[in-house]
Every structure is written in structure tokens, then in C-alpha cells.
N, C-alpha and C. Protein backbone atom coordinates (compact mmCIF):
# COMPACT_ATOMS: atom_id res chain seq x y z
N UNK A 1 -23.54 3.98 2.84
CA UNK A 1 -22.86 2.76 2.42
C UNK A 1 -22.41 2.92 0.97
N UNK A 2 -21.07 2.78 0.27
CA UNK A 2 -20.95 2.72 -0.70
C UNK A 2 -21.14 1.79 -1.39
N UNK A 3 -21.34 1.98 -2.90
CA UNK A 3 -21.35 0.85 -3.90
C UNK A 3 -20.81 0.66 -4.87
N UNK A 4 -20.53 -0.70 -4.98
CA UNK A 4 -19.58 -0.97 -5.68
C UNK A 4 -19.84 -1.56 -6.73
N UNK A 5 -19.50 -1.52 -8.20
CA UNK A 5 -20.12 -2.70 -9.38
C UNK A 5 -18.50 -3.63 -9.38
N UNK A 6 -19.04 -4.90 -9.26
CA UNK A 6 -17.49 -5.70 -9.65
C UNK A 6 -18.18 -6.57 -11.36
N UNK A 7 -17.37 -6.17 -12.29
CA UNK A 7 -17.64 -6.67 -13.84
C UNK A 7 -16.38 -7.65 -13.78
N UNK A 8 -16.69 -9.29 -13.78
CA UNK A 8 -15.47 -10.04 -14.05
C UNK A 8 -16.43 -11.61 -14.76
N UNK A 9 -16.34 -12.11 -15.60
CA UNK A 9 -16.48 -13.32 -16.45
C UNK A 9 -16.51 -14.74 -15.37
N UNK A 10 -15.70 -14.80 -13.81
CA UNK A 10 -15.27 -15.64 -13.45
C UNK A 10 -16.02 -15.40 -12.48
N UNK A 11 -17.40 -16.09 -11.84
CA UNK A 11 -18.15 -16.02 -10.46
C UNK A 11 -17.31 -16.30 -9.73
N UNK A 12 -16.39 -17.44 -9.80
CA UNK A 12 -15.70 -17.20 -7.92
C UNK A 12 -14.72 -15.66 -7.84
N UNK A 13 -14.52 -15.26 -8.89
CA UNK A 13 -13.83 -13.91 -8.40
C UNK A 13 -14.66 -12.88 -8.18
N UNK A 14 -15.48 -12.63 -8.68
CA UNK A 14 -16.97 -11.71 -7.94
C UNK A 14 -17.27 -12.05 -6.97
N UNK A 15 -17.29 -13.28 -6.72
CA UNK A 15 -17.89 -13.57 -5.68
C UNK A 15 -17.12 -13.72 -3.90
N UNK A 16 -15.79 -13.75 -4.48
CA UNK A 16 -14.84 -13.40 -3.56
C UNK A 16 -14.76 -11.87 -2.97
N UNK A 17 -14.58 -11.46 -4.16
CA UNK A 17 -14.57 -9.75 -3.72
C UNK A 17 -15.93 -9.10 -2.97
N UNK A 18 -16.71 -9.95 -3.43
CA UNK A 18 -18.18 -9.50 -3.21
C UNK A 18 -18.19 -9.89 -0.89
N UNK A 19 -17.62 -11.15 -1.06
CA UNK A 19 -17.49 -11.65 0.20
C UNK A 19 -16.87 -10.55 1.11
N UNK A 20 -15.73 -10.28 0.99
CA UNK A 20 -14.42 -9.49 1.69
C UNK A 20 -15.31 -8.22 1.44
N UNK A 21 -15.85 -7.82 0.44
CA UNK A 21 -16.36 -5.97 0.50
C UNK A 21 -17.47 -5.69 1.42
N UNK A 22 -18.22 -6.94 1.82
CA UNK A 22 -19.76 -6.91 1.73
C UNK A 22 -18.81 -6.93 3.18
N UNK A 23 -18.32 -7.56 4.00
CA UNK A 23 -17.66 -8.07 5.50
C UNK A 23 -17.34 -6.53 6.02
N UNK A 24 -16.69 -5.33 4.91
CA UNK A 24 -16.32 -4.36 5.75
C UNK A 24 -17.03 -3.20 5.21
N UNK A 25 -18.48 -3.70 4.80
CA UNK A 25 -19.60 -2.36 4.60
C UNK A 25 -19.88 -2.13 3.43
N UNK A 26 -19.01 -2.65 2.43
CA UNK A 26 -19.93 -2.09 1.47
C UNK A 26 -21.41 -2.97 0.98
N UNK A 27 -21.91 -1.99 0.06
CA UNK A 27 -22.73 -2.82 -0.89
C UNK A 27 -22.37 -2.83 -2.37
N UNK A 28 -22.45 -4.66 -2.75
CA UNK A 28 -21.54 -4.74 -4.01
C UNK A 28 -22.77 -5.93 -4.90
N UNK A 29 -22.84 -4.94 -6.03
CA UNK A 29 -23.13 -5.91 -7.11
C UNK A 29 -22.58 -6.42 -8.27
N UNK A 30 -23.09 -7.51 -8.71
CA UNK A 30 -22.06 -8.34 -9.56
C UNK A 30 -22.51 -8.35 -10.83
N UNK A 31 -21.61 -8.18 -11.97
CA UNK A 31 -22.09 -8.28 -13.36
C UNK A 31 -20.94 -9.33 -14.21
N UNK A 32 -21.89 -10.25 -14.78
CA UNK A 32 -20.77 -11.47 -15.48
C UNK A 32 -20.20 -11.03 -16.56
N UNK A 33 -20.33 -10.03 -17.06
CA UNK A 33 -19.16 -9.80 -18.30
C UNK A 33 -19.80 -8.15 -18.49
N UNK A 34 -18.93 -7.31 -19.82
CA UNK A 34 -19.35 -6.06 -19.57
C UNK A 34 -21.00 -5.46 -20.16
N UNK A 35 -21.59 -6.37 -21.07
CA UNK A 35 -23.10 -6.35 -21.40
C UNK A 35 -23.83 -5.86 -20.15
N UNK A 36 -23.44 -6.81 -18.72
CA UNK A 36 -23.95 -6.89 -17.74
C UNK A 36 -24.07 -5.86 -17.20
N UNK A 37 -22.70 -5.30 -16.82
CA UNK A 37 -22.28 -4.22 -16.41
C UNK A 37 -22.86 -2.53 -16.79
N UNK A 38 -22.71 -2.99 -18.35
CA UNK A 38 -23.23 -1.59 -18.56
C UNK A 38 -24.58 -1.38 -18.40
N UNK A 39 -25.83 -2.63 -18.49
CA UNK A 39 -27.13 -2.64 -18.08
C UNK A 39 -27.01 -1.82 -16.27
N UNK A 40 -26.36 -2.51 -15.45
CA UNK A 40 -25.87 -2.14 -13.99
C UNK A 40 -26.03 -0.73 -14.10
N UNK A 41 -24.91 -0.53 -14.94
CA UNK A 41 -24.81 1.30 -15.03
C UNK A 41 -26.30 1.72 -15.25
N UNK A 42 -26.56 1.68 -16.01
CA UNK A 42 -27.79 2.56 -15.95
C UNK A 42 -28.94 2.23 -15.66
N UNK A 43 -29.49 1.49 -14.31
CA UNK A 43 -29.81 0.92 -13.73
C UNK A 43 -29.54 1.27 -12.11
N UNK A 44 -28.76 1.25 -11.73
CA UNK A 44 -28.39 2.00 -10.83
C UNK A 44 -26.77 3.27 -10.90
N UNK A 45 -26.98 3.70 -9.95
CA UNK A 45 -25.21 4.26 -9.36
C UNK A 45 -24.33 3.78 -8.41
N UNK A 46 -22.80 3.61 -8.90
CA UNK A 46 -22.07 3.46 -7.87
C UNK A 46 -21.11 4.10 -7.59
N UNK A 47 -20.41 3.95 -6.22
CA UNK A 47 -19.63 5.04 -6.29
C UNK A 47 -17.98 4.71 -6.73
N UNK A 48 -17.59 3.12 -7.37
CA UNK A 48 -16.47 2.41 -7.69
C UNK A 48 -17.26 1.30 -8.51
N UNK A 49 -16.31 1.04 -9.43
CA UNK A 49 -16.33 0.14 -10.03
C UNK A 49 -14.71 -0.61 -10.44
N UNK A 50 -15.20 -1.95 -9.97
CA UNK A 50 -13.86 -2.98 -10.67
C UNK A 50 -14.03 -3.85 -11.41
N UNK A 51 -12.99 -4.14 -12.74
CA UNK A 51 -13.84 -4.51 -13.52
C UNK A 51 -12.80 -5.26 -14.43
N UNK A 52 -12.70 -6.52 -14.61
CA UNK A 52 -11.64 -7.29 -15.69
C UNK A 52 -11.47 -6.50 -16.31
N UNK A 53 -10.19 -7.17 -17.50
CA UNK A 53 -10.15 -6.45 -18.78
C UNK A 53 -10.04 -7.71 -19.85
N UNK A 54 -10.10 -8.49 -19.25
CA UNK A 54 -10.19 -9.47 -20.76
C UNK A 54 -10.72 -10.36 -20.22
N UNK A 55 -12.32 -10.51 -21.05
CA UNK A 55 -13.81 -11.38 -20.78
C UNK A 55 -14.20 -11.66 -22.21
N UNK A 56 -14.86 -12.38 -22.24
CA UNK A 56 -15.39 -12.84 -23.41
C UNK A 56 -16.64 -11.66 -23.85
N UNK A 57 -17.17 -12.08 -24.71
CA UNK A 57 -17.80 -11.10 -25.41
C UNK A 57 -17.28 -9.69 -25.45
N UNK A 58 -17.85 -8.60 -24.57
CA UNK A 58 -17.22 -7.35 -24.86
C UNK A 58 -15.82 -7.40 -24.15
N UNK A 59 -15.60 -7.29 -24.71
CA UNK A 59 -13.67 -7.45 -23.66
C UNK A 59 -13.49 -6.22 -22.96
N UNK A 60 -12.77 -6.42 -21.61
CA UNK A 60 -12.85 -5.36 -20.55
C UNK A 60 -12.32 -4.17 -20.98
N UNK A 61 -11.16 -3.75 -22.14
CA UNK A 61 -10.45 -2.58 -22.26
C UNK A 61 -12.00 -2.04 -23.18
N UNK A 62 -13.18 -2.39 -24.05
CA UNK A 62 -14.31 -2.05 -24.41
C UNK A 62 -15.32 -1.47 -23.52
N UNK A 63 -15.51 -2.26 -22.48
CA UNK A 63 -16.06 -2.37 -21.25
C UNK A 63 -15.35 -0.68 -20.40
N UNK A 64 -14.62 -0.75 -20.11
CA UNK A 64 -13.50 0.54 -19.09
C UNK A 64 -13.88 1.74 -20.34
N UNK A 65 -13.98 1.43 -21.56
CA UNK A 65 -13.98 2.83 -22.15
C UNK A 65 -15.50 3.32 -22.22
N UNK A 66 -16.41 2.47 -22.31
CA UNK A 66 -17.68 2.57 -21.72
C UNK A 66 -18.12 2.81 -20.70
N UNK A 67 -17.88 2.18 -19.71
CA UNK A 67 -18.21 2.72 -18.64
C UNK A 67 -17.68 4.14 -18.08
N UNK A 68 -16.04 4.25 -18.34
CA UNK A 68 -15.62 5.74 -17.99
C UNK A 68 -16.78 6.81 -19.20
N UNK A 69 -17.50 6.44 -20.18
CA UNK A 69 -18.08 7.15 -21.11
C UNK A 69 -19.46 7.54 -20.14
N UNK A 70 -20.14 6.61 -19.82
CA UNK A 70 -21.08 6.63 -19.03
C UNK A 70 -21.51 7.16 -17.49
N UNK A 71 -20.25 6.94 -16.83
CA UNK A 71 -20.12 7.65 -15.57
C UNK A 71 -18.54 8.18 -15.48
N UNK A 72 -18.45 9.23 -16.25
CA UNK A 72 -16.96 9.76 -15.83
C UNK A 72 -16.15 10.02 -14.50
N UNK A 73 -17.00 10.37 -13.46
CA UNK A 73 -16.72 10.19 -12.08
C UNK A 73 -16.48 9.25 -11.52
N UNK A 74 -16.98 8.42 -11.30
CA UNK A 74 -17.14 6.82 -11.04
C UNK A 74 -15.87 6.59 -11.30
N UNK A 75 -14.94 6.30 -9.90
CA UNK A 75 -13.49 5.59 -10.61
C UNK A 75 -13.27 4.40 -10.87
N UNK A 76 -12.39 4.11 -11.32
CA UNK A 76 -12.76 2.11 -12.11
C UNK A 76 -11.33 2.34 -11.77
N UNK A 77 -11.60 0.88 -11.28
CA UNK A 77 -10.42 -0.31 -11.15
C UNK A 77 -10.60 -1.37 -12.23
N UNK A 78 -9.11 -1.14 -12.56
CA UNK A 78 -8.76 -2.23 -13.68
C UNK A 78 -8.41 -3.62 -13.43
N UNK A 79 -8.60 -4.57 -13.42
CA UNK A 79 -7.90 -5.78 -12.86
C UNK A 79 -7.76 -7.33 -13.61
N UNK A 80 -6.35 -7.67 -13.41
CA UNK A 80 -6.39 -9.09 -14.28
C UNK A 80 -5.28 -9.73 -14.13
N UNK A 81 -4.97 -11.00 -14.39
CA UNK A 81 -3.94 -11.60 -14.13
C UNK A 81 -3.29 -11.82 -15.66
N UNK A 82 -3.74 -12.36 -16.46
CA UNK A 82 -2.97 -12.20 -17.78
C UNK A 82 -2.47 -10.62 -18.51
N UNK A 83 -2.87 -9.84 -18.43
CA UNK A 83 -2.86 -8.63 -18.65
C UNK A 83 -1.47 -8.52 -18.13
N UNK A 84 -0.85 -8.75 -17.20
CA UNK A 84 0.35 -8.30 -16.02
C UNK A 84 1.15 -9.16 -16.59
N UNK A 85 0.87 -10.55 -16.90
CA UNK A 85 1.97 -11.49 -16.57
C UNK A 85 3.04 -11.86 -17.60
N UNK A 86 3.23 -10.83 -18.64
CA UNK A 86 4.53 -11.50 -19.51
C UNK A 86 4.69 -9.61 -19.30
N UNK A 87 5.87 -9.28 -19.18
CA UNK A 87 6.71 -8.32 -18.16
C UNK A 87 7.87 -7.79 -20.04
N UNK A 88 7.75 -8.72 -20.88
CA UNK A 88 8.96 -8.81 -21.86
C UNK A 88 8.70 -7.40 -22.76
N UNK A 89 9.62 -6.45 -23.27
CA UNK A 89 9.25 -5.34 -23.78
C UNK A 89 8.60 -5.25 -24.48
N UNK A 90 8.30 -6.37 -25.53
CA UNK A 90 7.77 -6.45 -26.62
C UNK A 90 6.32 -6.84 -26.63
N UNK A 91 6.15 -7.03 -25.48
CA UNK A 91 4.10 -7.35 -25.18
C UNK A 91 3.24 -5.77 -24.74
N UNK A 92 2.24 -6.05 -25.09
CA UNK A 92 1.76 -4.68 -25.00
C UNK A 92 1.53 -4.15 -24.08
N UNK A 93 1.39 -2.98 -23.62
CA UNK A 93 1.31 -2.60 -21.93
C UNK A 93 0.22 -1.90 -21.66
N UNK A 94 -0.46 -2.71 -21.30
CA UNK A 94 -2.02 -3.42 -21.12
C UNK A 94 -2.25 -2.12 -20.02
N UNK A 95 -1.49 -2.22 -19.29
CA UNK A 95 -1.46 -1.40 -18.09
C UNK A 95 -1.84 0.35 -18.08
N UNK A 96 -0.74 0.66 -19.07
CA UNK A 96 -1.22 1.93 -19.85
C UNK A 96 -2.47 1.63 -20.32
N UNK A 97 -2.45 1.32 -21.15
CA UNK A 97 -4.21 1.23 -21.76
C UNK A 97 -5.42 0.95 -21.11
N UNK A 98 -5.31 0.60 -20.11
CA UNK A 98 -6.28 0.93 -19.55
C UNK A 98 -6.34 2.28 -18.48
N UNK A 99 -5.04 2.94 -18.30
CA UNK A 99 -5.02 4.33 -17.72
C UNK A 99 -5.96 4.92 -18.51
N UNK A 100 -4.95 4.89 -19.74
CA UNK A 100 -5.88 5.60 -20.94
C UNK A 100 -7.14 5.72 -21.30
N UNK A 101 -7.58 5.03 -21.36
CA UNK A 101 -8.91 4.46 -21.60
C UNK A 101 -9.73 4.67 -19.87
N UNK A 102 -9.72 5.36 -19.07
CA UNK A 102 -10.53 5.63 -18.09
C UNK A 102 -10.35 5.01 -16.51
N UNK A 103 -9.61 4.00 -16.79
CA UNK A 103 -9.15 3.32 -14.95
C UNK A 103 -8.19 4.55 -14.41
N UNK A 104 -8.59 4.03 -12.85
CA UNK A 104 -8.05 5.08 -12.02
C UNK A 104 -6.70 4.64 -11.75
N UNK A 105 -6.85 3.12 -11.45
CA UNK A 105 -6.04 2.06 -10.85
C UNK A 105 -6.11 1.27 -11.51
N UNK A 106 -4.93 -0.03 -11.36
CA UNK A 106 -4.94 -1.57 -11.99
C UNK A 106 -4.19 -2.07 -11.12
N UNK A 107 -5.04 -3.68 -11.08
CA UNK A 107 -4.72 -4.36 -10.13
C UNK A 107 -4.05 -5.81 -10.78
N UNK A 108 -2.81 -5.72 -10.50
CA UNK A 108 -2.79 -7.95 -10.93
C UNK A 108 -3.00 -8.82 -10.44
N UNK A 109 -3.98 -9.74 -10.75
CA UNK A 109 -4.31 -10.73 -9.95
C UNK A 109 -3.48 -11.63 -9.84
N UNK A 110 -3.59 -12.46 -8.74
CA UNK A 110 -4.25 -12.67 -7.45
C UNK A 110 -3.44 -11.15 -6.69
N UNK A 111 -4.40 -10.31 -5.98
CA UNK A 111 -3.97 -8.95 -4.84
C UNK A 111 -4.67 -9.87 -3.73
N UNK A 112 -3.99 -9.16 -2.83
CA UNK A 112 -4.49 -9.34 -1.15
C UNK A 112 -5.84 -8.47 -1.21
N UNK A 113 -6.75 -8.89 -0.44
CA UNK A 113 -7.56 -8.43 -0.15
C UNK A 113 -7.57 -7.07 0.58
N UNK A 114 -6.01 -6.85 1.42
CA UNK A 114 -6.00 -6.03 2.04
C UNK A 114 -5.40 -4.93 1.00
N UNK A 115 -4.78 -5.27 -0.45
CA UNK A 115 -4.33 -4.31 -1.11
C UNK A 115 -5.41 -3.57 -2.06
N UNK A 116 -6.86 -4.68 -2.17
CA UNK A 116 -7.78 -4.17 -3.02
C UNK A 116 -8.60 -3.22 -1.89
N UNK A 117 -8.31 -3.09 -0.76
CA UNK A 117 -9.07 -2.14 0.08
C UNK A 117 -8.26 -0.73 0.41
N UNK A 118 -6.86 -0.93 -0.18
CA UNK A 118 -6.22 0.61 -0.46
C UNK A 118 -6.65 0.90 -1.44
N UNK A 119 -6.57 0.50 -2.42
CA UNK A 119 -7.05 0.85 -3.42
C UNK A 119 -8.13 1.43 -4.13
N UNK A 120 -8.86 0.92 -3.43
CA UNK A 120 -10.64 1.61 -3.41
C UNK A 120 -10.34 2.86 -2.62
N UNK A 121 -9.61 2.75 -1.13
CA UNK A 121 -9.41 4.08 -0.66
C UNK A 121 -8.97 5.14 -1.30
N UNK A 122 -7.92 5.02 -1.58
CA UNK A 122 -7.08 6.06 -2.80
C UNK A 122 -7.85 6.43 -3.79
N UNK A 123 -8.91 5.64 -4.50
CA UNK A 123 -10.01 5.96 -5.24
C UNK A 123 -11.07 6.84 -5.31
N UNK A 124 -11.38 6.17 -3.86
CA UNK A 124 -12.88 7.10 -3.10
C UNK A 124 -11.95 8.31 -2.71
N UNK A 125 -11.20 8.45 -2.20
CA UNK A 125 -10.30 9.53 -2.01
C UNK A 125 -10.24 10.91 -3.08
N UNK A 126 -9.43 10.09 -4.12
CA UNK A 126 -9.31 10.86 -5.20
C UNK A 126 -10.60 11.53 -6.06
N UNK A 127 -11.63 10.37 -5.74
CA UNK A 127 -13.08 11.18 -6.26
C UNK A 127 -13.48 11.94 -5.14
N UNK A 128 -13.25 12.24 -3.96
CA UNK A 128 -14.34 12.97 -3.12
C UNK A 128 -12.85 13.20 -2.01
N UNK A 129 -12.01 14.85 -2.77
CA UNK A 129 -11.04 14.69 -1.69
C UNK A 129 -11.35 15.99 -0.77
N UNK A 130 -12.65 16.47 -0.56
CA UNK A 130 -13.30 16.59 0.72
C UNK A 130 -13.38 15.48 1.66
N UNK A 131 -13.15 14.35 1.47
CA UNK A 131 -13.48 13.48 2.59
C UNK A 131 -11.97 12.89 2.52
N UNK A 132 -11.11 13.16 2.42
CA UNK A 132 -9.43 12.55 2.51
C UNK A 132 -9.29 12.53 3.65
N UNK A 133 -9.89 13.23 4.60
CA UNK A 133 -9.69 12.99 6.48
C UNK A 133 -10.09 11.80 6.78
N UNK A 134 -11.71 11.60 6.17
CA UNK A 134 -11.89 10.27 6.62
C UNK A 134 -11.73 8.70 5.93
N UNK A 135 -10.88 8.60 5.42
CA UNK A 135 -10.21 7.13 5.26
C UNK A 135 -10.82 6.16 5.75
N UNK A 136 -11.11 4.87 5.03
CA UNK A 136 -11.75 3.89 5.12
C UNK A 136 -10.78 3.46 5.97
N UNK A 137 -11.80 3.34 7.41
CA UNK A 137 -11.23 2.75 8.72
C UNK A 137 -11.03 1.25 8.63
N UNK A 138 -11.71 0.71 7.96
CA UNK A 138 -11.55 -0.76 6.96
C UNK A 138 -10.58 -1.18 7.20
N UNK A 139 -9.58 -0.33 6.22
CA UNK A 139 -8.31 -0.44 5.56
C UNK A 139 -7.64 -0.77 6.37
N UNK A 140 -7.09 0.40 7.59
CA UNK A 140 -6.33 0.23 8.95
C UNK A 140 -6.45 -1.31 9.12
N UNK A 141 -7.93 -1.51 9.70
CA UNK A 141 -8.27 -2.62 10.60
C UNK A 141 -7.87 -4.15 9.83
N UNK A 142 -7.90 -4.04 8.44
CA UNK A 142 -7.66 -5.14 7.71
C UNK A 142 -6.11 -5.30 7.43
N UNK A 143 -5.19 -4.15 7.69
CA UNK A 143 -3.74 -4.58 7.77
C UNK A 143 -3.42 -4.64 8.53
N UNK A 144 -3.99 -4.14 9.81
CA UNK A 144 -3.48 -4.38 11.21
C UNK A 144 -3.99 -5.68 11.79
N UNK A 145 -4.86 -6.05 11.16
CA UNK A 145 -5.91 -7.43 11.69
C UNK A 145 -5.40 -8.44 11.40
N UNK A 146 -4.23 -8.52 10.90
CA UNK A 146 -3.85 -9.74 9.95
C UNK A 146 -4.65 -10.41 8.38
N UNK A 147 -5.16 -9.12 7.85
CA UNK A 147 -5.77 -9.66 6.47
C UNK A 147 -4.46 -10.24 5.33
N UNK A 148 -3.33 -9.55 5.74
CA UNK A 148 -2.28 -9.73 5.04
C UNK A 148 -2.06 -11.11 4.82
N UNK A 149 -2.83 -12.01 5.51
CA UNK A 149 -1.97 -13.51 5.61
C UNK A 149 -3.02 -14.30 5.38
N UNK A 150 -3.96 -13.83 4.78
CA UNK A 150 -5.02 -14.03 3.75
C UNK A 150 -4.61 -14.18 1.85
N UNK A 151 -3.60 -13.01 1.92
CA UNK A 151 -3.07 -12.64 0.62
C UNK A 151 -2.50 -13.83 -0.27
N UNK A 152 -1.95 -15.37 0.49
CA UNK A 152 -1.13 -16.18 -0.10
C UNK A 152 -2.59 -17.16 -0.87
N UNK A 153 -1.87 -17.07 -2.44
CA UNK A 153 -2.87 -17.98 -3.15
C UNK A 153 -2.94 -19.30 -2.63
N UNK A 154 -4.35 -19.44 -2.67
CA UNK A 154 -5.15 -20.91 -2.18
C UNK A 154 -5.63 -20.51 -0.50
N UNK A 155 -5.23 -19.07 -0.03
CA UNK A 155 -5.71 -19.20 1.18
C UNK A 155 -5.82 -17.79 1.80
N UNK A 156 -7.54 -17.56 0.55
CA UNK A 156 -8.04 -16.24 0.52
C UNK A 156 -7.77 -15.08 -0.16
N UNK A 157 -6.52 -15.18 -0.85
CA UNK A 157 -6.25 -14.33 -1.75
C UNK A 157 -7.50 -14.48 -2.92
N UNK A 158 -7.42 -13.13 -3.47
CA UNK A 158 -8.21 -13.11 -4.91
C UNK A 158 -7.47 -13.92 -5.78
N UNK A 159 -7.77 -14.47 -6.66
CA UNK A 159 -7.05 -15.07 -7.60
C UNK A 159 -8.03 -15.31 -9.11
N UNK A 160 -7.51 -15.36 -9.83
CA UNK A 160 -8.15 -15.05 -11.62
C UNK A 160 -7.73 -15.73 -12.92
């Protein structure tokens, strides 16, 4: 069973993801900001981590450079809704910086549930691509299942 750390400031968004991950196998624990998180880390192992980037106290781009410090393997997902949402040249590109700084991926919130489960694939993938044959059967079953129509905010989508 894999595991997952989700680091986000906002319990219903942990606790969402935690819902939808826990439904197609994984095991996921939750940390309220990155203090939390990095206790998590060394404390246990996981094999993904997702993780805001802007929380109070340690702020997530602090948080992502720590944790990639701590478990360099471990791929991290970046994720946030302010981070994404002013597009204008002149705002900073949040997006890069957290490449930089150790994420594998970044996500803008609100994602479909069915897009945060490619994503982890492509992840687990990219860390362990001895196992690229076997693909989280998940994934299939949750876009073919109709998870997609989950994705619209207020009705199951993640949102932040």
C-alpha cells in the first residue's frame, strides 16, 4: 500500500484528498502546515508527498525545499490555488519555483480528483520506472468510472 503525506493549512482539503486516496488504496496522512509535516518526515516514510505552497507559518515553497532536503526521492506535489491564479507577466512564477526548489509536479486548485490520481501516477512512475508496466489501475477506473463529473466545484472537486 502506498503512502502518502498531504501538508495543507486547510482540513477540508486534507481531508478531501485523504477521502478520494484512502477509497482507491492508499494510506494517507495528514499534516496542518509544514512544522507538521516535517515532524511526519522523520517519523515515518512515504512514498509521495502533496503539499501547499502558501500556509501560514513555514510557507510551502520553505516547506518543498525541506522536505525535497530530507527525502530526495520522495516526489512532491506542489499544489495551490492562489499561486496559479493571476496568469499577468509581471507576477511571479510560483510554478517554476517550486520545480526548482524540489516538486515533481504542481497542481492548481480546485483539480479533479481524477487529475490528482494521474498525477501521483506519473510520479510513482517516475520514482520507480521499473514498475511503469504497472500503472495505478485506480487511475483507468476513476476516468472511466465517471470520476470526471466529480471535478465541477461544489460537487467533489478539490477546492482551496
Amino acid at each position: 500500500m502506498r503512502h502518502i503525506l498531504v501538508v495543507d493549512d486547510d482540513p477540508h482539503m486534507g481531508l478531501a484528498i485523504r477521502a478520494w486516496l484512502k477509497r482507491y488504496g492508499f494510506k494517507v496522512a495528514i499534516a496542518d502546515g509544514g512544522i507538521a509535516g516535517l515532524a511526519a518526515i522523520d517519523n515515518s516514510t512515504f512514498d509521495l508527498m502533496i503539499v501547499d505552497i502558501f500556509m501560514p507559518y513555514m510557507r510551502g515553497f520553505e516547506s518543498i525545499r525541506m522536505f525535497h532536503e530530507r527525502a530526495p526521492k520522495v516526489p512532491l506535489i506542489a499544489i495551490s490555488g492562489y499561486a496559479f491564479s493571476d496568469l499577468e507577466a509581471s507576477s511571479p512564477d510560483f510554478l517554476q519555483l517550486a520545480l526548482r526548489l524540489g516538486a515533481a509536479r504542481c497542481l492548481r486548485k480546485p483539480f479533479r480528483p481524477s487529475t490528482l490520481l494521474s498525477v501521483i501516477d506519473e510520479c510513482l512512475s517516475d520514482a520507480e520506472p521499473h514498475r511503469r508496466f504497472a500503472k495505478l489501475a485506480c487511475v483507468a477506473d476513476a476516468v472511466s468510472g465517471g470520476a470526471a463529473s466529480l471535478g465541477t466545484p461544489g460537487k467533489g472537486a478539490f477546492a482551496g
